[in-house]
PDB file of N, CA and C in Angstrom:
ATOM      1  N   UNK A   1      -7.961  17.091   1.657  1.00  0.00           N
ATOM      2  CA  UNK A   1      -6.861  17.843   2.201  1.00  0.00           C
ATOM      3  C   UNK A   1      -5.832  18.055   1.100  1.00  0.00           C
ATOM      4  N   UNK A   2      -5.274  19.028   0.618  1.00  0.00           N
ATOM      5  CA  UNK A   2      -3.946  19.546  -0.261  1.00  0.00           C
ATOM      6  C   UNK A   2      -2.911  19.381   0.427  1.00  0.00           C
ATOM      7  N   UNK A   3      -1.935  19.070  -0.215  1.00  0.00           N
ATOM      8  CA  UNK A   3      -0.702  18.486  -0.256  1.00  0.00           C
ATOM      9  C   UNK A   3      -0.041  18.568  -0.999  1.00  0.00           C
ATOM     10  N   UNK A   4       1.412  19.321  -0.999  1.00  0.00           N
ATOM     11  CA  UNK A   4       2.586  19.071  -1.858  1.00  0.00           C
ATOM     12  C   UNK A   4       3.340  17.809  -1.725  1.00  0.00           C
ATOM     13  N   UNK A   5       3.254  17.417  -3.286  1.00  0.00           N
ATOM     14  CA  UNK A   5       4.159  16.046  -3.788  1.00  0.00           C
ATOM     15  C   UNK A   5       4.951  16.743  -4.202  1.00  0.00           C
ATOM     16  N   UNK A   6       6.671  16.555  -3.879  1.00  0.00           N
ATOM     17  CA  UNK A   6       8.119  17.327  -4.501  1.00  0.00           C
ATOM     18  C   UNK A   6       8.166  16.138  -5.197  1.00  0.00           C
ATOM     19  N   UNK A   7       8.494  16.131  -6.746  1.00  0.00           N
ATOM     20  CA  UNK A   7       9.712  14.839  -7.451  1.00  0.00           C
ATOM     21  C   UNK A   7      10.242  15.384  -7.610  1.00  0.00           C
ATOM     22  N   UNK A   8      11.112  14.781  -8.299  1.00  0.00           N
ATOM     23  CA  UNK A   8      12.136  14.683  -8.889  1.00  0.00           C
ATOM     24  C   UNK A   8      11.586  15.004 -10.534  1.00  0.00           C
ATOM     25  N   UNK A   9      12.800  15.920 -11.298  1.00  0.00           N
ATOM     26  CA  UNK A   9      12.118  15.816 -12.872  1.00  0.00           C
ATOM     27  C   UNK A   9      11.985  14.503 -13.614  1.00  0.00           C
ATOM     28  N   UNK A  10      13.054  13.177 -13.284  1.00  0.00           N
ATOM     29  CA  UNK A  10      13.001  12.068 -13.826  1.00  0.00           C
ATOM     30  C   UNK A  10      11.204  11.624 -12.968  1.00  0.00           C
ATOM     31  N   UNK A  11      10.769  11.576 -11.888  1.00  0.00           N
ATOM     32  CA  UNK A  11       9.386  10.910 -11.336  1.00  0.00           C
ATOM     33  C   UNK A  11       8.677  11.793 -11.956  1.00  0.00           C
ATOM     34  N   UNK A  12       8.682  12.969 -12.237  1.00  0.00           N
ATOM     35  CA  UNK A  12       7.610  13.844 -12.523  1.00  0.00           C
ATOM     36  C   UNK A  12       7.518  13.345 -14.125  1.00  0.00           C
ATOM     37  N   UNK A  13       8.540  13.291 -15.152  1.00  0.00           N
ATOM     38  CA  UNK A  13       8.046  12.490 -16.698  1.00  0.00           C
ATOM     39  C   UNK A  13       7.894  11.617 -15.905  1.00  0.00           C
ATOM     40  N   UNK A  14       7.770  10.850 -15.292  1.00  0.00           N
ATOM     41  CA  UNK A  14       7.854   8.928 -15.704  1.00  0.00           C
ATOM     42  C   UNK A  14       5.835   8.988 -14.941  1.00  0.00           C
ATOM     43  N   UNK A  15       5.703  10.000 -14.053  1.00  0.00           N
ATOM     44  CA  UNK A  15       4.363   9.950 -13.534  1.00  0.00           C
ATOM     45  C   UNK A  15       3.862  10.695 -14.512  1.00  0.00           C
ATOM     46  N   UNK A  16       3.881  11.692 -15.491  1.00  0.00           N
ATOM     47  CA  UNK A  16       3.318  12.147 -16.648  1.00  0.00           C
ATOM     48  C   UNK A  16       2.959  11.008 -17.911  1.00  0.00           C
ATOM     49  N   UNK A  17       4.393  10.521 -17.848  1.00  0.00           N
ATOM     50  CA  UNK A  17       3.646   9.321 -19.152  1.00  0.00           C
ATOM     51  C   UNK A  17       3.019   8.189 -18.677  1.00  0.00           C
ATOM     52  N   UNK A  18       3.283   7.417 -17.350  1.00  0.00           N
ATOM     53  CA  UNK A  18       2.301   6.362 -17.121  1.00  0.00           C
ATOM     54  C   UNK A  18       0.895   7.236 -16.844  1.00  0.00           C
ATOM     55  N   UNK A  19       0.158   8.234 -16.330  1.00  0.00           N
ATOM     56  CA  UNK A  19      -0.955   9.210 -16.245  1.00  0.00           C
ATOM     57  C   UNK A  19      -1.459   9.184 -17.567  1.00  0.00           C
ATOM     58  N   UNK A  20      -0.543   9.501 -19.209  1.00  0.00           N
ATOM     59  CA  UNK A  20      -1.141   9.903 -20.168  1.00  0.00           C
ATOM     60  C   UNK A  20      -1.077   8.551 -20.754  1.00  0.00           C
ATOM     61  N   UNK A  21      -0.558   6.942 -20.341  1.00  0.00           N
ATOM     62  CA  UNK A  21      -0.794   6.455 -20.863  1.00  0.00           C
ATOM     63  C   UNK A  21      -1.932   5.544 -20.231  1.00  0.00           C
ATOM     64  N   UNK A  22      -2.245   6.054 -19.113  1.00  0.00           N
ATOM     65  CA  UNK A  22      -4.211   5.176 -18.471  1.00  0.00           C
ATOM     66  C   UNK A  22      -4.995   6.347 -18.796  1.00  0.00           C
ATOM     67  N   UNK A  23      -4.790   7.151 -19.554  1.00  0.00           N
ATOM     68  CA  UNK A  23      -5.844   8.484 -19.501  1.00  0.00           C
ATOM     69  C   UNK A  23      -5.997   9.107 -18.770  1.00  0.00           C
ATOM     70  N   UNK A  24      -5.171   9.072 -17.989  1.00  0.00           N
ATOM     71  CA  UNK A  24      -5.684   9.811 -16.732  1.00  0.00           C
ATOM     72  C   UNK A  24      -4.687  11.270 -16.488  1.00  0.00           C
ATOM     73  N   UNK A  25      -5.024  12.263 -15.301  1.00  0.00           N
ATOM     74  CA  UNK A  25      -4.370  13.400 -14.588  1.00  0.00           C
ATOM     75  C   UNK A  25      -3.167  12.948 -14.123  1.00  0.00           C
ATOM     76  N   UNK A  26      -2.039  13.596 -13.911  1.00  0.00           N
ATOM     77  CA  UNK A  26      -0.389  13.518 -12.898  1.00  0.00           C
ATOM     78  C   UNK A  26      -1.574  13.120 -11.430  1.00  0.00           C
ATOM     79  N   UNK A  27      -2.512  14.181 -10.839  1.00  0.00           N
ATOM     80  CA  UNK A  27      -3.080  14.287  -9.566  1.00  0.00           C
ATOM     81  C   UNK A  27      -3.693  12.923  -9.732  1.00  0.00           C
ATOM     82  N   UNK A  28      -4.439  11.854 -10.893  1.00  0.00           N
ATOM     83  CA  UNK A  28      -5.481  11.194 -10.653  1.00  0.00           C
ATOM     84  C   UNK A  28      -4.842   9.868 -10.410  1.00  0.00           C
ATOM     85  N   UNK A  29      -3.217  10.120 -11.252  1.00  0.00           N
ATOM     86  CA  UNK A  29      -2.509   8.828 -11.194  1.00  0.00           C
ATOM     87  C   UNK A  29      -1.580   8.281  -9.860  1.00  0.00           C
ATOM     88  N   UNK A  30      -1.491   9.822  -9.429  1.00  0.00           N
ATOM     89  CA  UNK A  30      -0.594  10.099  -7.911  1.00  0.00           C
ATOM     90  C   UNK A  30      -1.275   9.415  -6.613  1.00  0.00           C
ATOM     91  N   UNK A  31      -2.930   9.553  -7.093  1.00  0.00           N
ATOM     92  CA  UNK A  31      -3.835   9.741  -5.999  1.00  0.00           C
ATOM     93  C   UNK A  31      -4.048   7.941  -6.266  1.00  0.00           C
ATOM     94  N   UNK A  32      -4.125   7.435  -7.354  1.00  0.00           N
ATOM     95  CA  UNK A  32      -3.840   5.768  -7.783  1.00  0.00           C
ATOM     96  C   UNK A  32      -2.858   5.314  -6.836  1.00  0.00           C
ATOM     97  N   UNK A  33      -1.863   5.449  -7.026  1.00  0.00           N
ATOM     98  CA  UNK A  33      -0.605   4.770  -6.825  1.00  0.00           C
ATOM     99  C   UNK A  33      -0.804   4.587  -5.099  1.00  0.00           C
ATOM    100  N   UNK A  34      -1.053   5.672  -4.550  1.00  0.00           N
ATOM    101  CA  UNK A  34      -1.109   5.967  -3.238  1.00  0.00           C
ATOM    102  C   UNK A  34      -2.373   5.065  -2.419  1.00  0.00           C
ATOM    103  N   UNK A  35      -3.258   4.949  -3.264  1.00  0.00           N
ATOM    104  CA  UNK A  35      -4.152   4.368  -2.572  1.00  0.00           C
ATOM    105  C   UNK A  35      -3.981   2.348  -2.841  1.00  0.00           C
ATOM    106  N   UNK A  36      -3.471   2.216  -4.194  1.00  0.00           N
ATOM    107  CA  UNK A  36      -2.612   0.813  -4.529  1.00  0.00           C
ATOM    108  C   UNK A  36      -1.561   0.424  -3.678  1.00  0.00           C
ATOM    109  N   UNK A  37      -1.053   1.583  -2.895  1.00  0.00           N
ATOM    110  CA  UNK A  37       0.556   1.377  -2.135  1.00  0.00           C
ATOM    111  C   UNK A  37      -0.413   1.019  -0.710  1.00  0.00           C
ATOM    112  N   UNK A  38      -1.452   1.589  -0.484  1.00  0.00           N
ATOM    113  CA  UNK A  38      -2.019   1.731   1.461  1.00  0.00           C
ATOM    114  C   UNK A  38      -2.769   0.080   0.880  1.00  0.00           C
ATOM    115  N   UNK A  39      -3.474  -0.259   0.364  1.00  0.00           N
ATOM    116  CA  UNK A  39      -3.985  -1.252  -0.019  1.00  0.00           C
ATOM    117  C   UNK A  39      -2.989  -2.615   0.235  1.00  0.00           C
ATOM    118  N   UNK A  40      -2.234  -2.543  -0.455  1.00  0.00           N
ATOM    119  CA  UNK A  40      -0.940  -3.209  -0.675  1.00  0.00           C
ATOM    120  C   UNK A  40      -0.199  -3.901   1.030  1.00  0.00           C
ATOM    121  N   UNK A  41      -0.104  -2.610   1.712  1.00  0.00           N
ATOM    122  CA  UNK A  41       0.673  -2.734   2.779  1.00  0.00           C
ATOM    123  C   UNK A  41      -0.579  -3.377   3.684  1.00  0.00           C
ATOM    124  N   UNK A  42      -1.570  -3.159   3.731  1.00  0.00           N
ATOM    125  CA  UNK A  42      -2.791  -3.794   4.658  1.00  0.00           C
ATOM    126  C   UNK A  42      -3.077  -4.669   4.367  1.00  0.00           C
ATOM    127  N   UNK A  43      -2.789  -5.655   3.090  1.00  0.00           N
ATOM    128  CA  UNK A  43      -3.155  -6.820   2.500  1.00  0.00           C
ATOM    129  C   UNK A  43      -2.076  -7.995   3.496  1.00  0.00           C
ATOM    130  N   UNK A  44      -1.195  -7.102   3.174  1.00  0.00           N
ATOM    131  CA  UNK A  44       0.023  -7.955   3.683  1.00  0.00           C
ATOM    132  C   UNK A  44       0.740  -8.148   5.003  1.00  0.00           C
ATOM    133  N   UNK A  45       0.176  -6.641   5.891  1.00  0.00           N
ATOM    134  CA  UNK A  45      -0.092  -7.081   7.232  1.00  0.00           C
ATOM    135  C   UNK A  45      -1.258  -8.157   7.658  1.00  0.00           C
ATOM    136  N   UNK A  46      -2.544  -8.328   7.068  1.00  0.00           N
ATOM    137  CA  UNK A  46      -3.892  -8.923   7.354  1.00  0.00           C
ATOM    138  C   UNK A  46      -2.782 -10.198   7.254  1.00  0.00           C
ATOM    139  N   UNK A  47      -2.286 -10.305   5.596  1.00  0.00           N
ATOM    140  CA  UNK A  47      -1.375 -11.542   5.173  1.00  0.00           C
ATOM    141  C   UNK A  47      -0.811 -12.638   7.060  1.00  0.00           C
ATOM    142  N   UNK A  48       0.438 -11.196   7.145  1.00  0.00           N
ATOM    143  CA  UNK A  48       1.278 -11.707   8.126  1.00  0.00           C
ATOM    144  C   UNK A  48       0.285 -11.841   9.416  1.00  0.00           C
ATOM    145  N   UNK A  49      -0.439 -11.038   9.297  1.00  0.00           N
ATOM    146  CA  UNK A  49      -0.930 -11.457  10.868  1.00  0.00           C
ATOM    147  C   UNK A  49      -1.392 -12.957  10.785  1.00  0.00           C
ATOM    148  N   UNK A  50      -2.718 -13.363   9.835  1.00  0.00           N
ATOM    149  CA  UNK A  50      -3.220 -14.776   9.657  1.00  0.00           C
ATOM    150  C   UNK A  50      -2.121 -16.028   9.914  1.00  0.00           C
ATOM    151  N   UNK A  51      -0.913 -15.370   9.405  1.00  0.00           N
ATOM    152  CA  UNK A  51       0.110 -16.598   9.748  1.00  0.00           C
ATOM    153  C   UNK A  51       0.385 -16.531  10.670  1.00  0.00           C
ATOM    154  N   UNK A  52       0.943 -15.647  11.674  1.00  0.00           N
ATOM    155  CA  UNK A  52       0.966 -15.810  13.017  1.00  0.00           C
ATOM    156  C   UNK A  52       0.191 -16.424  13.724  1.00  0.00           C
ATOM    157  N   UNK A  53      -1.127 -16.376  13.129  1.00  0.00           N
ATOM    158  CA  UNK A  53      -2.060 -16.771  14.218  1.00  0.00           C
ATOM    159  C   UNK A  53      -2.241 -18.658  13.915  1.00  0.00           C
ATOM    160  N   UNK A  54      -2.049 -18.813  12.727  1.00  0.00           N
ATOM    161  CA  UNK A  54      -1.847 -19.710  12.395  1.00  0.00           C
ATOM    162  C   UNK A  54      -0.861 -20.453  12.830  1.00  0.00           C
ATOM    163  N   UNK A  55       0.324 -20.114  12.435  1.00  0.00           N
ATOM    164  CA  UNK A  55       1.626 -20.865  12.913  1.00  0.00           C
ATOM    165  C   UNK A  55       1.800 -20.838  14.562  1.00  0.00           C
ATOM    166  N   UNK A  56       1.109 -19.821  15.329  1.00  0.00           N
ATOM    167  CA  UNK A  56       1.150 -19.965  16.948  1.00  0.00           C
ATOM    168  C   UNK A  56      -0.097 -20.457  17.240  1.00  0.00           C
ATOM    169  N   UNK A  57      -1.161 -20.865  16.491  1.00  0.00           N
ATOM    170  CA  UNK A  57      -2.319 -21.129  17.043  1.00  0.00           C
ATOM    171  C   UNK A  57      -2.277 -21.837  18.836  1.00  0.00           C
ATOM    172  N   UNK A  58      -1.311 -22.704  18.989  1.00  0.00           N
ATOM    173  CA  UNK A  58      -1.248 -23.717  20.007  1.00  0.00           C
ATOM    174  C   UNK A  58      -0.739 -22.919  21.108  1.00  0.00           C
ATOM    175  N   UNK A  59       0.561 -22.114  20.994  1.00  0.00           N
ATOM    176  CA  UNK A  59       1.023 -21.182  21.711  1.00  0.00           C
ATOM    177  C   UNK A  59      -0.307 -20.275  22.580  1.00  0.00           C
ATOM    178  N   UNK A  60      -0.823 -19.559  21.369  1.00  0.00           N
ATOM    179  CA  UNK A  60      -1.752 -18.179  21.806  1.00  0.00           C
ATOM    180  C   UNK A  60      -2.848 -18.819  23.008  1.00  0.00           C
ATOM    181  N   UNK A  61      -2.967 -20.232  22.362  1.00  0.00           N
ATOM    182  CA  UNK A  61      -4.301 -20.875  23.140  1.00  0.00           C
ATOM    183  C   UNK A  61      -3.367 -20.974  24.376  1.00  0.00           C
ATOM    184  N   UNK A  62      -2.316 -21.394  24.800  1.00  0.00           N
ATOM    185  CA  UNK A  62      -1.839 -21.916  26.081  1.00  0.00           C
ATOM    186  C   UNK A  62      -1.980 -20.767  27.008  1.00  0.00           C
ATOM    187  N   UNK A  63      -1.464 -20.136  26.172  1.00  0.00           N
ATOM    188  CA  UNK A  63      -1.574 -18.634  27.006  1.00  0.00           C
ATOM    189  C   UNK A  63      -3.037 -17.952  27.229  1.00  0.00           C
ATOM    190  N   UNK A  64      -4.046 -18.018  26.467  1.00  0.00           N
ATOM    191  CA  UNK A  64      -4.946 -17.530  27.055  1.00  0.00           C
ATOM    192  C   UNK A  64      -5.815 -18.324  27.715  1.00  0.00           C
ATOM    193  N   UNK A  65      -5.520 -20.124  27.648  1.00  0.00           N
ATOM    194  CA  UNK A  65      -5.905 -20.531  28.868  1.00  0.00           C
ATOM    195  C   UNK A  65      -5.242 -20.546  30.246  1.00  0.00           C
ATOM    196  N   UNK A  66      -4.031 -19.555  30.373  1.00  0.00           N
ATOM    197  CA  UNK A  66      -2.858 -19.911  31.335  1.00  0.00           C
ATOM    198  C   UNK A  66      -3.720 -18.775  32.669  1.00  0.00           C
TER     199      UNK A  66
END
């Protein structure tokens, strides 16, 4: 699917030179970051959930034997 990314001229150099400095495209480094950022946020929900379940383990059980 296509999509317009608007920056800013300061994001647009700063995503040009980190791009030319992994070798890579503005599109290949954009399409990086984005998939490092969804990664990121699902790590750390999986994260928070495990502790919940953890730290309520005793709770959750009362309740689903209630």
């Amino acid at each position: 699917m296509a999509m317009t990314l608007r920056l800013t001229e300061d994001q647009t150099a700063r995503l040009r030179e980190a791009a030319a400095r992994e070798g890579l495209s503005m599109q290949a480094a954009a399409v990086k970051a984005v998939e490092e950022y969804v990664d990121r946020r699902a790590a750390r929900r999986a994260a928070l959930l495990a502790q919940i379940l953890d730290e309520d383990a005793g709770v959750l059980k009362r309740l689903a034997d209630a």
